[in-house]
Protein backbone atom coordinates (compact mmCIF):
# COMPACT_ATOMS: atom_id res chain seq x y z
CA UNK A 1 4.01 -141.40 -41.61
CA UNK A 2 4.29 -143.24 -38.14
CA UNK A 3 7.43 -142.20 -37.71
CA UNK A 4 6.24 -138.25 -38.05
CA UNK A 5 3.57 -138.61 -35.83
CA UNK A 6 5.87 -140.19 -33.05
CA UNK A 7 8.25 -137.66 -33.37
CA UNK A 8 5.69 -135.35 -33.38
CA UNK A 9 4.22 -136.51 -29.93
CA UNK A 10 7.65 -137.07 -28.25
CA UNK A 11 8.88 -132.91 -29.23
CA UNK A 12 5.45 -131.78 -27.90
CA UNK A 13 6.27 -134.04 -24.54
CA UNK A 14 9.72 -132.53 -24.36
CA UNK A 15 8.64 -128.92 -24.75
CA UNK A 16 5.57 -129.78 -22.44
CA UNK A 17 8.27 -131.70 -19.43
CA UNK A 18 11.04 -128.55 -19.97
CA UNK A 19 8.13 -125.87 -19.88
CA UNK A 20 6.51 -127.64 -16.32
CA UNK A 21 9.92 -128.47 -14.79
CA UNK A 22 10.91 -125.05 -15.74
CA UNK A 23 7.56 -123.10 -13.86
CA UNK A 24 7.53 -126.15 -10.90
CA UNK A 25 11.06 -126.00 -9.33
CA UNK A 26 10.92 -122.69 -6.84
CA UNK A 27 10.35 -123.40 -2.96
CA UNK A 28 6.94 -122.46 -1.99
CA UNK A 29 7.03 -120.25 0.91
CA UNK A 30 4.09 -117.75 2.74
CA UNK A 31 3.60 -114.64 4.17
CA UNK A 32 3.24 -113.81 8.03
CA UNK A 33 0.92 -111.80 9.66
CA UNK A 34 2.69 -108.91 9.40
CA UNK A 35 2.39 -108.89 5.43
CA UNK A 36 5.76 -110.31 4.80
CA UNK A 37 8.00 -113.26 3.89
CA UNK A 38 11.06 -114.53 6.14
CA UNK A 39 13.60 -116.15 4.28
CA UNK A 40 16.32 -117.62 5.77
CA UNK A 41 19.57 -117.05 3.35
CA UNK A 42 22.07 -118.69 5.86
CA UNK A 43 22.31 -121.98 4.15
CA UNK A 44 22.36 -119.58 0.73
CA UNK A 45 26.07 -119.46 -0.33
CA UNK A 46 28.30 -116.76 -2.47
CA UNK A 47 28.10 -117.36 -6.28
CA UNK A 48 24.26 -119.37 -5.29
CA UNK A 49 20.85 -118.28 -5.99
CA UNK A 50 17.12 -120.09 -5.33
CA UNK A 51 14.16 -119.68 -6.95
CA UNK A 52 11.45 -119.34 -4.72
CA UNK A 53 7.58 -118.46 -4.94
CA UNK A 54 4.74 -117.22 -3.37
CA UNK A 55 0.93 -117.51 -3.98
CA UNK A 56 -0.84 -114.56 -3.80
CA UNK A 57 -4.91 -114.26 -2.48
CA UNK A 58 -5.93 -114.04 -5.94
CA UNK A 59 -4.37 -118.00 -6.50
CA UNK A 60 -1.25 -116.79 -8.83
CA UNK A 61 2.30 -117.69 -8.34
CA UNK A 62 4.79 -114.77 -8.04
CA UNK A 63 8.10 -116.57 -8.54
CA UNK A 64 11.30 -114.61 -7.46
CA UNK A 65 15.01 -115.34 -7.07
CA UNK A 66 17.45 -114.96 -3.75
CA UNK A 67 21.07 -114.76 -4.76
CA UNK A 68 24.61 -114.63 -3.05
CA UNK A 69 27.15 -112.36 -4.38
CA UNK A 70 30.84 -113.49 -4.16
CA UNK A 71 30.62 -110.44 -1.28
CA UNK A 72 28.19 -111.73 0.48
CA UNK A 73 25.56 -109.70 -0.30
CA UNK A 74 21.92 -111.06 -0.85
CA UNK A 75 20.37 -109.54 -3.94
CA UNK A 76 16.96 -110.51 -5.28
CA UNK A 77 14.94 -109.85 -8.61
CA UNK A 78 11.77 -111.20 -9.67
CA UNK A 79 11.78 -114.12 -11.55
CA UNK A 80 11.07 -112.41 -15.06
CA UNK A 81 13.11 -110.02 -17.31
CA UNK A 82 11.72 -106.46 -18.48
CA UNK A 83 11.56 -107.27 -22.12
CA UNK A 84 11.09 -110.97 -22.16
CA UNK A 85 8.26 -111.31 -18.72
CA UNK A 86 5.50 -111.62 -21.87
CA UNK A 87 6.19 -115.25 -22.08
CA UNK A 88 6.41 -116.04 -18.47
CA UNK A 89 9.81 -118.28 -18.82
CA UNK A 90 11.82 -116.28 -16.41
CA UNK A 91 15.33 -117.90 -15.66
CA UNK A 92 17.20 -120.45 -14.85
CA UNK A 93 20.17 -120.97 -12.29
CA UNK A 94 23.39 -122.51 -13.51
CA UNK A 95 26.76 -121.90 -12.64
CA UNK A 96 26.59 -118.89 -10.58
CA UNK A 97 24.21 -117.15 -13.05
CA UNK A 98 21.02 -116.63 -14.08
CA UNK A 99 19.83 -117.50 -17.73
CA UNK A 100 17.17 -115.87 -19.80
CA UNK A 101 15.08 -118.95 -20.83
CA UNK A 102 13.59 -116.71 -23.73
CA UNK A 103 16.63 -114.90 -25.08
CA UNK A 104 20.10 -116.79 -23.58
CA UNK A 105 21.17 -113.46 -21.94
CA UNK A 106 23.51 -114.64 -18.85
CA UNK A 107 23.74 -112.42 -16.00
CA UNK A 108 26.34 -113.22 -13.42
CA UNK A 109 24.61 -112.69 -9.50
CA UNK A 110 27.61 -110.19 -8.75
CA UNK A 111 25.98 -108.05 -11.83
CA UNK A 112 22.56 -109.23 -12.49
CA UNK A 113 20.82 -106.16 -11.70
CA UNK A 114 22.46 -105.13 -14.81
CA UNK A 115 20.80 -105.53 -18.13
CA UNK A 116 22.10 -106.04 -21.78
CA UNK A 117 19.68 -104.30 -24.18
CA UNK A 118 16.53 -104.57 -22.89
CA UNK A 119 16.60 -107.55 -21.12
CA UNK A 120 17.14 -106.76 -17.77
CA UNK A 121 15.73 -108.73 -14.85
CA UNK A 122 13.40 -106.98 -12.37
CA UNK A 123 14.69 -106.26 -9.17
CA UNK A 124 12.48 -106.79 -6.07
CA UNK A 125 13.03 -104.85 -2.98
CA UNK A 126 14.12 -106.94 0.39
CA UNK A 127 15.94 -106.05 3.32
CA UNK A 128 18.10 -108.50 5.23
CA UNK A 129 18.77 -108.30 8.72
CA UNK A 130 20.85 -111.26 10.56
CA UNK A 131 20.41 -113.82 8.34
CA UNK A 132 16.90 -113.63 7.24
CA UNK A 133 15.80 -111.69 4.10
CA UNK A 134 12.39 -109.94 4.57
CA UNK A 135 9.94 -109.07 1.63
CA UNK A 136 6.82 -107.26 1.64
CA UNK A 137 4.14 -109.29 0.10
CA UNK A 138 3.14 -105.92 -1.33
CA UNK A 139 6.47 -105.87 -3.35
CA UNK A 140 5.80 -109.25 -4.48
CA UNK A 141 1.89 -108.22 -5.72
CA UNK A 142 3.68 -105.37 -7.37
CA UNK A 143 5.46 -107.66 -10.15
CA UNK A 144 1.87 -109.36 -10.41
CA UNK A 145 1.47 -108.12 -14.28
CA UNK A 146 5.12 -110.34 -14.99
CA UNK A 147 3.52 -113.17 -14.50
């Protein structure tokens, strides 16, 4: 009976380290006066991406992901999947692609504004001019209801 209730305790740590570490590992960054995030992507290379986040006024985290296509290109979604947002997982980042943490679908950066059924992940608008990637924080309180 020990034995059970140790077990017990140690999965509900695991689940409880995997679910923090899994919310807890973005960059923090803030908005300007003008209303919008600076990001520099220089040190962001091709086949990369970095989850980032930003509080809004209201005290919630909007979590979103930069990425580096193998042609350069900077392309950016929200951190949260059409179908699968409802339990507030989003993805993770291995080996040049991101992971749906609810249903396993893998989306390679080059192609990850491409969905497989109805898991697709939610692209954020962003514009990138010499190195920096700009977002409106209005874009970001847009994909509030995903998280």
């Amino acid at each position: 009976m020990k034995f059970k209730i140790l077990a017990g305790l140690m999965l509900a740590a695991g689940a409880a380290f995997l679910t923090y570490t899994s919310m807890n590992e973005c960059i923090a960054v803030a908005a300007g006066a003008n209303g919008e995030l600076g990001i520099a992507a220089l040190a962001l290379h091709p086949g990369h991406a970095q989850l980032y986040c930003y509080t809004d006024d209201a005290g919630k985290k909007l979590r979103f992901i930069l990425a580096r296509g193998d042609d350069g290109k900077v392309r950016s979604a929200f951190d949260a999947c059409r179908q699968c947002f409802t339990f507030h997982r989003g993805y993770r980042i291995a080996n040049g692609e991101l992971i749906c943490r609810v249903c396993g679908n893998h989306y390679s950066i080059d192609h990850m504004a491409e969905g497989k059924a109805s898991c697709v992940p939610v692209s954020l608008a962003h514009e990138d001019t010499s190195g920096i990637v700009h977002i409106k924080t209005s874009d970001l309180k847009s994909g509030g209801s995903l998280f």
